[in-house]
N, C-alpha and C. Protein backbone atom coordinates (compact mmCIF):
# COMPACT_ATOMS: atom_id res chain seq x y z
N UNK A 1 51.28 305.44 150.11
CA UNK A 1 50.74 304.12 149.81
C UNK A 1 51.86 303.15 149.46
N UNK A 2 52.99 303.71 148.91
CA UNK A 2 53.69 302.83 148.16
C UNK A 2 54.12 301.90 149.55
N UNK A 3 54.68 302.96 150.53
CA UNK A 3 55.43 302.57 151.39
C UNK A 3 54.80 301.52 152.39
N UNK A 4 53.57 301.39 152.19
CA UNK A 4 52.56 300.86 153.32
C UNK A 4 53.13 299.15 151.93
N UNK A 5 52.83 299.14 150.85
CA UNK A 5 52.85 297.80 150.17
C UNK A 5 54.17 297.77 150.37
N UNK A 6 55.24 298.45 150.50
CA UNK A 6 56.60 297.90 150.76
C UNK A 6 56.93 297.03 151.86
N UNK A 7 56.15 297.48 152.82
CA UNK A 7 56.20 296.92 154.13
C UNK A 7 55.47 295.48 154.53
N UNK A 8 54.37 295.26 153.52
CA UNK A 8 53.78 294.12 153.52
C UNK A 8 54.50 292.84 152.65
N UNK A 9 55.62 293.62 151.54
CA UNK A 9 56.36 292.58 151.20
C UNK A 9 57.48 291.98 152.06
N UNK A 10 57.59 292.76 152.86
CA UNK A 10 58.71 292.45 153.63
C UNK A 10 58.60 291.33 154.54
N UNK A 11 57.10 291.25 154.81
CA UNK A 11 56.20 290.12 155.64
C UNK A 11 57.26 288.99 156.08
N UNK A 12 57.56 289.07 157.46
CA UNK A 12 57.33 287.37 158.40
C UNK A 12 56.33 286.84 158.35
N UNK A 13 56.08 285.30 158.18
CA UNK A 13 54.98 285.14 158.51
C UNK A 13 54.48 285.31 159.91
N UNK A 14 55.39 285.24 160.76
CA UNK A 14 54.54 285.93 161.71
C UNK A 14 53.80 287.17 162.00
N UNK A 15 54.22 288.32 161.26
CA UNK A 15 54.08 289.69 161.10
C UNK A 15 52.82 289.45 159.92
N UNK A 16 52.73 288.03 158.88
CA UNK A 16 51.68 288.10 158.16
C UNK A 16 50.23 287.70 158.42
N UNK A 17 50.31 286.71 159.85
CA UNK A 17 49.15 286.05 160.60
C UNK A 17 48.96 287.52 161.06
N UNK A 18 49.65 287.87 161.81
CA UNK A 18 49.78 288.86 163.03
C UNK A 18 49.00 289.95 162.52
N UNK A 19 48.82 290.42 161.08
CA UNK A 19 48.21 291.39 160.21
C UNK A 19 46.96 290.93 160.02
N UNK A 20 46.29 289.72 159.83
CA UNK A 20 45.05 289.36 159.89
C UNK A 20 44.34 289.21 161.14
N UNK A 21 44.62 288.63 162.11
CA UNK A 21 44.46 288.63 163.31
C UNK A 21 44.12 289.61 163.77
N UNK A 22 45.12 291.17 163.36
CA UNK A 22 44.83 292.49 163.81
C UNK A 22 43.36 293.02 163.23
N UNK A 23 43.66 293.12 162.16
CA UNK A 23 42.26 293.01 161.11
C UNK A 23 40.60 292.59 161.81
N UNK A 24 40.95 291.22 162.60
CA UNK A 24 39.88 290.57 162.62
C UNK A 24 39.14 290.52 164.19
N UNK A 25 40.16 290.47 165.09
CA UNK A 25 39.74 290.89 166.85
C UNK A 25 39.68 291.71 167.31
N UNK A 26 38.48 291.92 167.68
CA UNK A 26 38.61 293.09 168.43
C UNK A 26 38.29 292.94 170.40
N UNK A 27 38.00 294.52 170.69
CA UNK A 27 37.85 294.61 172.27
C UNK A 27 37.01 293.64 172.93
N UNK A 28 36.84 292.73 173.63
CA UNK A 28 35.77 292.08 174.14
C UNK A 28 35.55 290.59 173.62
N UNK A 29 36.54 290.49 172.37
CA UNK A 29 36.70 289.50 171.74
C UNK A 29 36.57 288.01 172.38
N UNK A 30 36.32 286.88 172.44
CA UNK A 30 37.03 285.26 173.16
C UNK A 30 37.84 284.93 172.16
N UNK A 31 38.92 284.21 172.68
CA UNK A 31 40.22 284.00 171.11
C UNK A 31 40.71 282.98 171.97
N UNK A 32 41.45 282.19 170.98
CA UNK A 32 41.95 280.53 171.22
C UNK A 32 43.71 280.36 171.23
N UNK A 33 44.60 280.49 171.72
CA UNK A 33 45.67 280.51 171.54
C UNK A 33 45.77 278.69 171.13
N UNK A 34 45.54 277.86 170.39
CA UNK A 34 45.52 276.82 170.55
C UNK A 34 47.48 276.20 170.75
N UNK A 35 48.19 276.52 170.29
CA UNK A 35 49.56 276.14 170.22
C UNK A 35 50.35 277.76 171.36
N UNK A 36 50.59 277.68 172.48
CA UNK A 36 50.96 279.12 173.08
C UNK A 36 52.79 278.81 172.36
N UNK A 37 53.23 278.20 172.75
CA UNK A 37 54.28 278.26 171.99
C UNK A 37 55.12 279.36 173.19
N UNK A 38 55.63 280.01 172.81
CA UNK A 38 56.73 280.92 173.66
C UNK A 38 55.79 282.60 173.95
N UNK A 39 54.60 282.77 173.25
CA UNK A 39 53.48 283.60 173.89
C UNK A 39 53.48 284.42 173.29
N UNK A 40 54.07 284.54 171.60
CA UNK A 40 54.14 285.58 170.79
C UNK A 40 52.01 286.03 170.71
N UNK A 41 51.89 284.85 170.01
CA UNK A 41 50.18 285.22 169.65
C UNK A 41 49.62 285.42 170.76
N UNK A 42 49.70 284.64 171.77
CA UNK A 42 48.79 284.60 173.19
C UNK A 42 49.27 286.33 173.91
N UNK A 43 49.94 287.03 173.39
CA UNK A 43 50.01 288.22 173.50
C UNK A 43 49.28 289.12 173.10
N UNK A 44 49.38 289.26 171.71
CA UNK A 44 48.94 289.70 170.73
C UNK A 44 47.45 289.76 170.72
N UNK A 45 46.54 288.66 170.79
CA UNK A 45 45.52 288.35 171.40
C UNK A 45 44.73 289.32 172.76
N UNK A 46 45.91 288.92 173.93
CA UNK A 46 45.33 289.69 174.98
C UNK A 46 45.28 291.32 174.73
N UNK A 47 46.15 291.87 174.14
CA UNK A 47 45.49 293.73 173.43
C UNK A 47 44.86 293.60 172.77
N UNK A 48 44.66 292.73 171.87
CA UNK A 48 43.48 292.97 170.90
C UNK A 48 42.38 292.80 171.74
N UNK A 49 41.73 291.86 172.27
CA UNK A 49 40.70 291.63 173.19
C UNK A 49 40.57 292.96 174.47
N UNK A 50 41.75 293.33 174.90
CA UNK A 50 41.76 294.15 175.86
C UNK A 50 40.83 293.50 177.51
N UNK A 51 40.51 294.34 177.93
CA UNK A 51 40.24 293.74 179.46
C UNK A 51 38.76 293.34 179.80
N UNK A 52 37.87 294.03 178.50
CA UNK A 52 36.79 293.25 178.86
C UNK A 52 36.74 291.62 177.53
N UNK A 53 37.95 291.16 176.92
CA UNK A 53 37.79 290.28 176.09
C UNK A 53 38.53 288.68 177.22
N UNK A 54 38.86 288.00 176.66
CA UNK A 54 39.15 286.75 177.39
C UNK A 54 40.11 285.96 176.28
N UNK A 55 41.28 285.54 176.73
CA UNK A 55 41.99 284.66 175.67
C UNK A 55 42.47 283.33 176.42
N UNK A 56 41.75 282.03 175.68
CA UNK A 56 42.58 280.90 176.24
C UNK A 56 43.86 280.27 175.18
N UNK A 57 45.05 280.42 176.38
CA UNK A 57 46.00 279.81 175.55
C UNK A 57 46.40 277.95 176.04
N UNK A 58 46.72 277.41 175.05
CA UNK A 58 46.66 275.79 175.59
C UNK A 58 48.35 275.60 174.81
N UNK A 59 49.23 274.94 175.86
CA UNK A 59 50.01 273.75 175.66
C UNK A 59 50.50 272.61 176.30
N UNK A 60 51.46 271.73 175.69
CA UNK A 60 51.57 270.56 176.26
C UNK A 60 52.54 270.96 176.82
N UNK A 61 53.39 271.64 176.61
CA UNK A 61 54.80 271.28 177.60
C UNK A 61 54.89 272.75 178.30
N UNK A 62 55.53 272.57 180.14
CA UNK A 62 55.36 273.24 180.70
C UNK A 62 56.62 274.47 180.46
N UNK A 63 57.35 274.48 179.61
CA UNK A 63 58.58 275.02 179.11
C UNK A 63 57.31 276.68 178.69
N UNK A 64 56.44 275.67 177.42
CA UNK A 64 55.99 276.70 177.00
C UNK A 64 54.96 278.00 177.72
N UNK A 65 54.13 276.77 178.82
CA UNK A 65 53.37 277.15 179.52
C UNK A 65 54.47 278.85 180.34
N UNK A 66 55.76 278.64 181.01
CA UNK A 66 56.18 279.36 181.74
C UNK A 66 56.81 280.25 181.11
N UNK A 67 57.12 279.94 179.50
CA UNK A 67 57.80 281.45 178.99
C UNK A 67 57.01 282.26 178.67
N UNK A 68 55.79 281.76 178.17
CA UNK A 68 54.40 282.34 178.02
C UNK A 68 53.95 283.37 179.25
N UNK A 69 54.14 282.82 180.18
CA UNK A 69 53.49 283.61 181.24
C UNK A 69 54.36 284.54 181.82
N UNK A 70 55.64 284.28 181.64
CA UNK A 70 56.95 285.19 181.96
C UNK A 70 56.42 286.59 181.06
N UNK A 71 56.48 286.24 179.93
CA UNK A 71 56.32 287.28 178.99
C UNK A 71 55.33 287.74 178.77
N UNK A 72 54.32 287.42 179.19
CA UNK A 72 52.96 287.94 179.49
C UNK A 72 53.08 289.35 180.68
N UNK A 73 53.85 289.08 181.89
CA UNK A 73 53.62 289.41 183.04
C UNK A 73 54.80 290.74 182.22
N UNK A 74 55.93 290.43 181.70
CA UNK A 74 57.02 291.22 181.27
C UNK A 74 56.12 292.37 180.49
N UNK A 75 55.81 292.07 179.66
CA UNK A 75 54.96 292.74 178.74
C UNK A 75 53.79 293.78 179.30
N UNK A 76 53.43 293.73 180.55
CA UNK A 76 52.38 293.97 181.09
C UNK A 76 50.94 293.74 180.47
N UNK A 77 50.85 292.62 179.90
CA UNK A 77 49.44 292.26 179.14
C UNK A 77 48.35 292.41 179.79
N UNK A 78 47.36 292.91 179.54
CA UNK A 78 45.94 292.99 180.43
C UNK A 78 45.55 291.40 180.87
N UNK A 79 44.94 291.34 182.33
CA UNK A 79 45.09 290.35 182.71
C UNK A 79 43.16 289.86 182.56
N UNK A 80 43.70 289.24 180.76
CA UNK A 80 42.28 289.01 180.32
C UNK A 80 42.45 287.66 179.91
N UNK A 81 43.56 286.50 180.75
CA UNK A 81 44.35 285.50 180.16
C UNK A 81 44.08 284.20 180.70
N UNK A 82 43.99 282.91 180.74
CA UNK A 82 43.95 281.75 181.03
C UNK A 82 45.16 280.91 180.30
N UNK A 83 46.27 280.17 180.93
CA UNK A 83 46.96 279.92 180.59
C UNK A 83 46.61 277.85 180.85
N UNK A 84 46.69 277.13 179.49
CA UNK A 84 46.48 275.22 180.44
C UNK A 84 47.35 274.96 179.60
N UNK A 85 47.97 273.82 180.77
CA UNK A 85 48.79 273.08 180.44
C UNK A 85 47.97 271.76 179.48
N UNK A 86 47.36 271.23 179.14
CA UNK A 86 46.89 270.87 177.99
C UNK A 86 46.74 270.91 176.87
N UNK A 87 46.26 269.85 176.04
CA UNK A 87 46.69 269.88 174.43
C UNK A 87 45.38 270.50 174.06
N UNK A 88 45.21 271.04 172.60
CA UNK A 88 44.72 271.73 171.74
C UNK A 88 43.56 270.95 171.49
N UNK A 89 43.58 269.65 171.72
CA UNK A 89 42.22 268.59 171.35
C UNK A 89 41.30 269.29 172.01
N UNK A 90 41.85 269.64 173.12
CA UNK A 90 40.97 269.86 174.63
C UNK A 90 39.91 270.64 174.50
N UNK A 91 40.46 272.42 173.47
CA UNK A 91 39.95 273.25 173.88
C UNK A 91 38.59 273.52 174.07
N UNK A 92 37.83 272.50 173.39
CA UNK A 92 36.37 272.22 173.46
C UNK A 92 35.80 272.30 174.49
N UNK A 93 36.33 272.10 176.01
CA UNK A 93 36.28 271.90 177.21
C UNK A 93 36.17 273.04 177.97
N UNK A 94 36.72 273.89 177.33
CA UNK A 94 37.38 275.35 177.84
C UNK A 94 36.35 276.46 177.41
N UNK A 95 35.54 276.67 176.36
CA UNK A 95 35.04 277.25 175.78
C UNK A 95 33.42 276.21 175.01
N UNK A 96 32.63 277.82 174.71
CA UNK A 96 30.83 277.19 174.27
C UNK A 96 30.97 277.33 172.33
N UNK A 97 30.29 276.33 172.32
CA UNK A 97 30.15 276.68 170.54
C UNK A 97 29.78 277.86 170.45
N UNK A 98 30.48 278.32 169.01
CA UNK A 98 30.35 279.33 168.65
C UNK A 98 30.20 280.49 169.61
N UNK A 99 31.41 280.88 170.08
CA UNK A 99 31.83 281.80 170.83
C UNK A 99 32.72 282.25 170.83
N UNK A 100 33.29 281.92 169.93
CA UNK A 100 35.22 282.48 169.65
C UNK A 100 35.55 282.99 168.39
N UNK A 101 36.18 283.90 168.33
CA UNK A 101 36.13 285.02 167.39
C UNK A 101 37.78 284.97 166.59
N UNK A 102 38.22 284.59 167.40
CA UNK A 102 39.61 283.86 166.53
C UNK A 102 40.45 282.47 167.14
N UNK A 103 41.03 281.62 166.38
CA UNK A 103 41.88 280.77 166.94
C UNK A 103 43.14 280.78 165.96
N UNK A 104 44.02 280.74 167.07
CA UNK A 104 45.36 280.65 166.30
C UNK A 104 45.80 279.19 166.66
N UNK A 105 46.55 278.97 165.54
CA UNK A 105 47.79 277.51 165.47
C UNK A 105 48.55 277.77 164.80
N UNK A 106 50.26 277.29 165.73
CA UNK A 106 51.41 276.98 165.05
C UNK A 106 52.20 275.47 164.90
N UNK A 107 52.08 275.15 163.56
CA UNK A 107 51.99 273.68 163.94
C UNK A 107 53.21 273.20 163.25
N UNK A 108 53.87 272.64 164.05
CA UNK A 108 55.53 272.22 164.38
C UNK A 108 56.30 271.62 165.73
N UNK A 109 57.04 272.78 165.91
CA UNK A 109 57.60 272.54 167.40
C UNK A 109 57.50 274.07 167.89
N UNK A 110 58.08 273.71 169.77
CA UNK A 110 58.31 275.28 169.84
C UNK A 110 59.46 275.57 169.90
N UNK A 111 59.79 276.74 169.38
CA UNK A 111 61.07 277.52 169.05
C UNK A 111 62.17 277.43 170.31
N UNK A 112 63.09 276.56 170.37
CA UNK A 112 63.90 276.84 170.91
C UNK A 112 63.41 275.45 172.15
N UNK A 113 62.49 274.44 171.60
CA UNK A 113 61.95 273.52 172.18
C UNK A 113 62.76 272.16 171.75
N UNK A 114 62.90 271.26 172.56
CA UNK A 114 62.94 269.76 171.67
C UNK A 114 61.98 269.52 170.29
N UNK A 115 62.73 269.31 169.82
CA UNK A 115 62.05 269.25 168.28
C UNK A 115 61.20 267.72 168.23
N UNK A 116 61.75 266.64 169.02
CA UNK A 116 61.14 265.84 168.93
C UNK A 116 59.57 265.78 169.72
N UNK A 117 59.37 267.13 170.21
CA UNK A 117 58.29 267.39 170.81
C UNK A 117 57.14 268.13 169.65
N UNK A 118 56.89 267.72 168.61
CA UNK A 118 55.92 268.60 167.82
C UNK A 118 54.73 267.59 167.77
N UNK A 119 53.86 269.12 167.13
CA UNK A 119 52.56 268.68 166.62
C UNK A 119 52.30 267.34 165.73
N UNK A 120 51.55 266.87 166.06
CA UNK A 120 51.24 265.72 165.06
C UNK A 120 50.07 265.70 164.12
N UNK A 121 49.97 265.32 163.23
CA UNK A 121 48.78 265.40 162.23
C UNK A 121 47.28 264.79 162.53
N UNK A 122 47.94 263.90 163.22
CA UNK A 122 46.27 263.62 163.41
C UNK A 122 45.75 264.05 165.16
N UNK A 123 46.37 264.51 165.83
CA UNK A 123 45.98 265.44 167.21
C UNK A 123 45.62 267.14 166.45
N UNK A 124 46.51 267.21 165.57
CA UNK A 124 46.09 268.93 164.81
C UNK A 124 45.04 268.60 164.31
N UNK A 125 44.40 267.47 163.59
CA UNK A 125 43.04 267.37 162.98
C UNK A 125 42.40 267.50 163.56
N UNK A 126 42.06 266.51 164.91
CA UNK A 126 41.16 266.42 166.25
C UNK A 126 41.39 267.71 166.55
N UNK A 127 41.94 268.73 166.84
CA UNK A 127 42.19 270.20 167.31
C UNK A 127 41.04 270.88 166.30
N UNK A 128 41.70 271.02 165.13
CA UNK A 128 41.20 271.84 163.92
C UNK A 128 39.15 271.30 163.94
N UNK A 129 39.39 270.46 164.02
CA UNK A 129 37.63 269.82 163.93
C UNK A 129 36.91 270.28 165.42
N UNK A 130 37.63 270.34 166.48
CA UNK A 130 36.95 271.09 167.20
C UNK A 130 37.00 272.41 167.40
N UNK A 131 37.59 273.03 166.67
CA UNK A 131 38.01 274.23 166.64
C UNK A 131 36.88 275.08 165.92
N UNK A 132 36.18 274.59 164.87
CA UNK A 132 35.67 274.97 163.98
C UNK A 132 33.86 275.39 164.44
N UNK A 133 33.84 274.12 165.54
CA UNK A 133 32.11 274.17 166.26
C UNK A 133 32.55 275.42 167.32
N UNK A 134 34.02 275.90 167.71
CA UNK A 134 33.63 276.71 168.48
C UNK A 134 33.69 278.41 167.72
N UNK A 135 34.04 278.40 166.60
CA UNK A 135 34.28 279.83 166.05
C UNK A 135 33.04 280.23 165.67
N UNK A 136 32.35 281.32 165.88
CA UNK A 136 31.30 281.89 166.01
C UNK A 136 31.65 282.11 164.03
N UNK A 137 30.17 282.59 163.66
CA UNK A 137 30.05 283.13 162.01
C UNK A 137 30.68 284.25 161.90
N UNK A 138 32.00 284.53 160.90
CA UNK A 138 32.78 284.98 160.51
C UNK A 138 33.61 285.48 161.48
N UNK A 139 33.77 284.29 162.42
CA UNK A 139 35.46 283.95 163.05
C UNK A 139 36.30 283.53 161.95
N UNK A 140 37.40 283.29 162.42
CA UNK A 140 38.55 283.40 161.88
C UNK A 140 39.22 282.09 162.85
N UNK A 141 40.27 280.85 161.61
CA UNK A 141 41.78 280.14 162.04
C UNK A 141 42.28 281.14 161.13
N UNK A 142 43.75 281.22 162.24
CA UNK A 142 44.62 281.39 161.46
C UNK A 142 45.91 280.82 161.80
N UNK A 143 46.45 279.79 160.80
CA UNK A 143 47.21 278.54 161.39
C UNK A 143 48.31 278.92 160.23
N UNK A 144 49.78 278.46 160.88
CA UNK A 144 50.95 278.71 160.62
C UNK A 144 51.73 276.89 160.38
N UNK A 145 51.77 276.84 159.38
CA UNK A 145 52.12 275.29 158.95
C UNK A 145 53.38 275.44 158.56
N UNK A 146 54.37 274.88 159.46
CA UNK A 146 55.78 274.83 159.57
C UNK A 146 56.17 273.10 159.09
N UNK A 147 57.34 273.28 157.89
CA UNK A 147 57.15 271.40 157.62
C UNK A 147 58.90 271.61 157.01
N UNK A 148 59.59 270.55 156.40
CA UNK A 148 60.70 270.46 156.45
C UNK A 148 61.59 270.05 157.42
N UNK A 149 63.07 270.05 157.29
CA UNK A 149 63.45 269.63 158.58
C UNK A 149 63.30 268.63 159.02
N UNK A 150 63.46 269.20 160.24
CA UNK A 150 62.75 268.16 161.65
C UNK A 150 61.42 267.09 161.87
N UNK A 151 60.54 268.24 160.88
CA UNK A 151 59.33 268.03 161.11
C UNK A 151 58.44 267.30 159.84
N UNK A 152 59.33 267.01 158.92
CA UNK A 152 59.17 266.66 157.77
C UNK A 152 57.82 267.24 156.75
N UNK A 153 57.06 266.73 156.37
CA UNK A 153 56.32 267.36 155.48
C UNK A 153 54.68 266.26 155.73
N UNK A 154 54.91 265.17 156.52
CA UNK A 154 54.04 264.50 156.49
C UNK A 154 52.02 265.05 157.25
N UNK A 155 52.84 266.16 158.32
CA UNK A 155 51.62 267.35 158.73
C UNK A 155 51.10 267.86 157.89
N UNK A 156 51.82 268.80 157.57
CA UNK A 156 51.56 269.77 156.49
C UNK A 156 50.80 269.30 155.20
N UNK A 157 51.23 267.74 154.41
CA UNK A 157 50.05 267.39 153.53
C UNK A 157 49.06 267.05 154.48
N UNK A 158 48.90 266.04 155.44
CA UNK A 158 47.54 266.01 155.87
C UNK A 158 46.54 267.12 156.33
N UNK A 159 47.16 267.96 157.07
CA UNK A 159 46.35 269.46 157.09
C UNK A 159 45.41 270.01 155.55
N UNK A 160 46.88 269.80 154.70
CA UNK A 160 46.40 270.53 153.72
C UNK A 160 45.07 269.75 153.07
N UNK A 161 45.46 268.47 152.83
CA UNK A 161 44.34 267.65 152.31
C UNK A 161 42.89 267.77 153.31
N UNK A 162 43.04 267.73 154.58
CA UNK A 162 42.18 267.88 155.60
C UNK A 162 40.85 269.48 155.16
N UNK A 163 42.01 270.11 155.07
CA UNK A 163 41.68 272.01 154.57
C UNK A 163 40.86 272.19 153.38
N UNK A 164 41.11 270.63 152.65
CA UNK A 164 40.58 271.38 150.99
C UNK A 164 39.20 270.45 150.96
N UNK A 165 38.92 269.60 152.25
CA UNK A 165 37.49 268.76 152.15
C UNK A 165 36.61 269.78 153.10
N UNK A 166 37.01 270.97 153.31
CA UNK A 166 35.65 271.70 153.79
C UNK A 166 34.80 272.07 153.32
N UNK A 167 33.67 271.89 153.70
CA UNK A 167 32.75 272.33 153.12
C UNK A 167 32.55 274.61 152.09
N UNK A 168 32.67 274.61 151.02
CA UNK A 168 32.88 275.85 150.73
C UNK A 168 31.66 276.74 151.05
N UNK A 169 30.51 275.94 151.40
CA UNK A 169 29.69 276.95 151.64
C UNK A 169 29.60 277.10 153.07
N UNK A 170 30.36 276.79 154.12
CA UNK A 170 30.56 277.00 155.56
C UNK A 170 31.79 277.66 155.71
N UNK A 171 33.01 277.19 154.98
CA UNK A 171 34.06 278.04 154.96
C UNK A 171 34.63 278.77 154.26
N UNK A 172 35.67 279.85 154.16
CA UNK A 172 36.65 279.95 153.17
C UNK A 172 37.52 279.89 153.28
N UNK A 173 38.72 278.95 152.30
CA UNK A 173 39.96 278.54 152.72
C UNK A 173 40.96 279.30 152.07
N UNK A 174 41.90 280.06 152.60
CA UNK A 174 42.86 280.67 151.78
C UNK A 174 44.03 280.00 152.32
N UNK A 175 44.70 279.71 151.41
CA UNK A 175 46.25 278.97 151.60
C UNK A 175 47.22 279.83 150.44
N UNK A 176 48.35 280.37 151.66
CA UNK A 176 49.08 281.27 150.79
C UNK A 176 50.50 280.65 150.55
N UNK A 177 51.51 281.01 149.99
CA UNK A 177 52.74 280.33 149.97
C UNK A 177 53.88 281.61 149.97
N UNK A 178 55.07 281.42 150.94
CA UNK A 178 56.02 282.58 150.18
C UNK A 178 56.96 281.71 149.54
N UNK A 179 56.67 281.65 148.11
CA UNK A 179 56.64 280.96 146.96
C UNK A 179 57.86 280.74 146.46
N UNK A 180 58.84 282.28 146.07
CA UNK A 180 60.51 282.04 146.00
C UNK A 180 61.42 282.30 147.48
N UNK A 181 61.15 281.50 148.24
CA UNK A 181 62.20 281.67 149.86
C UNK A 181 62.54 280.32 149.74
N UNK A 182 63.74 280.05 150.09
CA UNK A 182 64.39 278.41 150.17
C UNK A 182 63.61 277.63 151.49
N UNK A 183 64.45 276.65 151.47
CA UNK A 183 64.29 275.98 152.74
C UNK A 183 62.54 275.56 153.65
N UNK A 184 61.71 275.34 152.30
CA UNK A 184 60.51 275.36 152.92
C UNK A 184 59.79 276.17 154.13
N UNK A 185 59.49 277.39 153.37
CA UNK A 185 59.04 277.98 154.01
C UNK A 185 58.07 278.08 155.06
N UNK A 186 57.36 278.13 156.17
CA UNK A 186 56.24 278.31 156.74
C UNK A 186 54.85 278.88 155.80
N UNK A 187 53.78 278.01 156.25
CA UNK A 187 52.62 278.64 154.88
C UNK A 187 51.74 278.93 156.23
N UNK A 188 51.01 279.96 155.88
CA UNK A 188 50.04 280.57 156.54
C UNK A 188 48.50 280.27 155.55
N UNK A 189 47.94 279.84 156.67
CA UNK A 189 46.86 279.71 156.15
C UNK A 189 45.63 280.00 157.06
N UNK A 190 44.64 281.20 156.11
CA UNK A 190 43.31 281.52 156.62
C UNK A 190 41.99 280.82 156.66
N UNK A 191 40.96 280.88 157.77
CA UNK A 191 39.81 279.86 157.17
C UNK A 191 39.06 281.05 158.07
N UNK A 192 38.23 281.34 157.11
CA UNK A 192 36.74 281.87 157.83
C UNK A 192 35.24 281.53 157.97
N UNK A 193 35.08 281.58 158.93
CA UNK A 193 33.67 280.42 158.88
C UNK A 193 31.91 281.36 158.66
N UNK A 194 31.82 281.15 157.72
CA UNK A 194 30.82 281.88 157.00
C UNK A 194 29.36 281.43 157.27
């Protein structure tokens, strides 16, 4: 046991979404890659769902769209995948209310992207608000709020303020912090729709 809590302190946040996510999708699953980013989650996603599940991943820039799919194909991911070049507002378009069993967001830039290419606060709101009519009862966000830097901090409060006017008897909001790490850390944050 000890060794299993050793390992959870050690947590990336990516390795800490990546642990709930695991937790929460399963075979047959529909899941939202809303930010594909370089195709870490939109991976991750397609095994969990496996071949009778379905994962749509959405971005704006075609950088991300093609490393995504590189590494998809590299990886040999089950081909349970939809890849659009479109923004995250969209995904409403793509998918039926309440039918999706997880959505992920990473909201920043993408890694190894023009930085002046990030998320913005009020397109992540419009995202997040439609995001919410499509997650079926006790789906799961699980969104990765990257601020500092580049990207300053001006997202990250509006999200957060956005996060804490939900309704508590439709959702639950967990907002975690890794509390002593410098340099403004990435906060992960859970919402389950109850």
């Amino acid at each position: 046991m000890y060794e299993k809590e050793r390992k959870i302190m050690n947590y990336q946040i990516t390795q800490w979404c990546a642990h709930f996510i695991t937790e929460h999708v399963k075979e047959g699953d529909l899941c939202i890659d809303a930010t594909m980013g370089n195709g870490n989650d939109t991976l991750l996603l397609t095994r969990l769902c496996g071949e009778k599940g379905h994962v749509l991943a959405f971005d704006i820039q075609e950088m991300a769209l093609a490393h995504t799919k590189e590494r998809l194909e590299k990886e040999h991911a089950p081909h349970n995948y939809e890849l659009f070049l479109d923004s995250h507002v969209n995904m409403g378009n793509y998918a039926e209310p309440m039918s999706v069993s997880c959505i992920v967001f990473n909201f920043g830039y993408l890694p190894g992207g023009d930085h002046k290419l990030a998320t913005r606060s009020e397109s992540s709101i419009q995202a997040l608000t439609a995001s919410l009519s499509l997650l079926k009862k006790g789906g799961i966000l699980m969104l990765c709020i990257y601020s500092g830097g580049d990207s300053g901090f001006q997202e990250r409060d509006a999200l957060l303020a956005w996060l804490k006017e939900l309704d508590p008897k439709k959702y639950l909001v967990i907002r975690t912090e890794y509390y002593n790490r410098p340099n403004n850390p990435p906060m992960p944050v859970l919402v389950v729709k109850l």
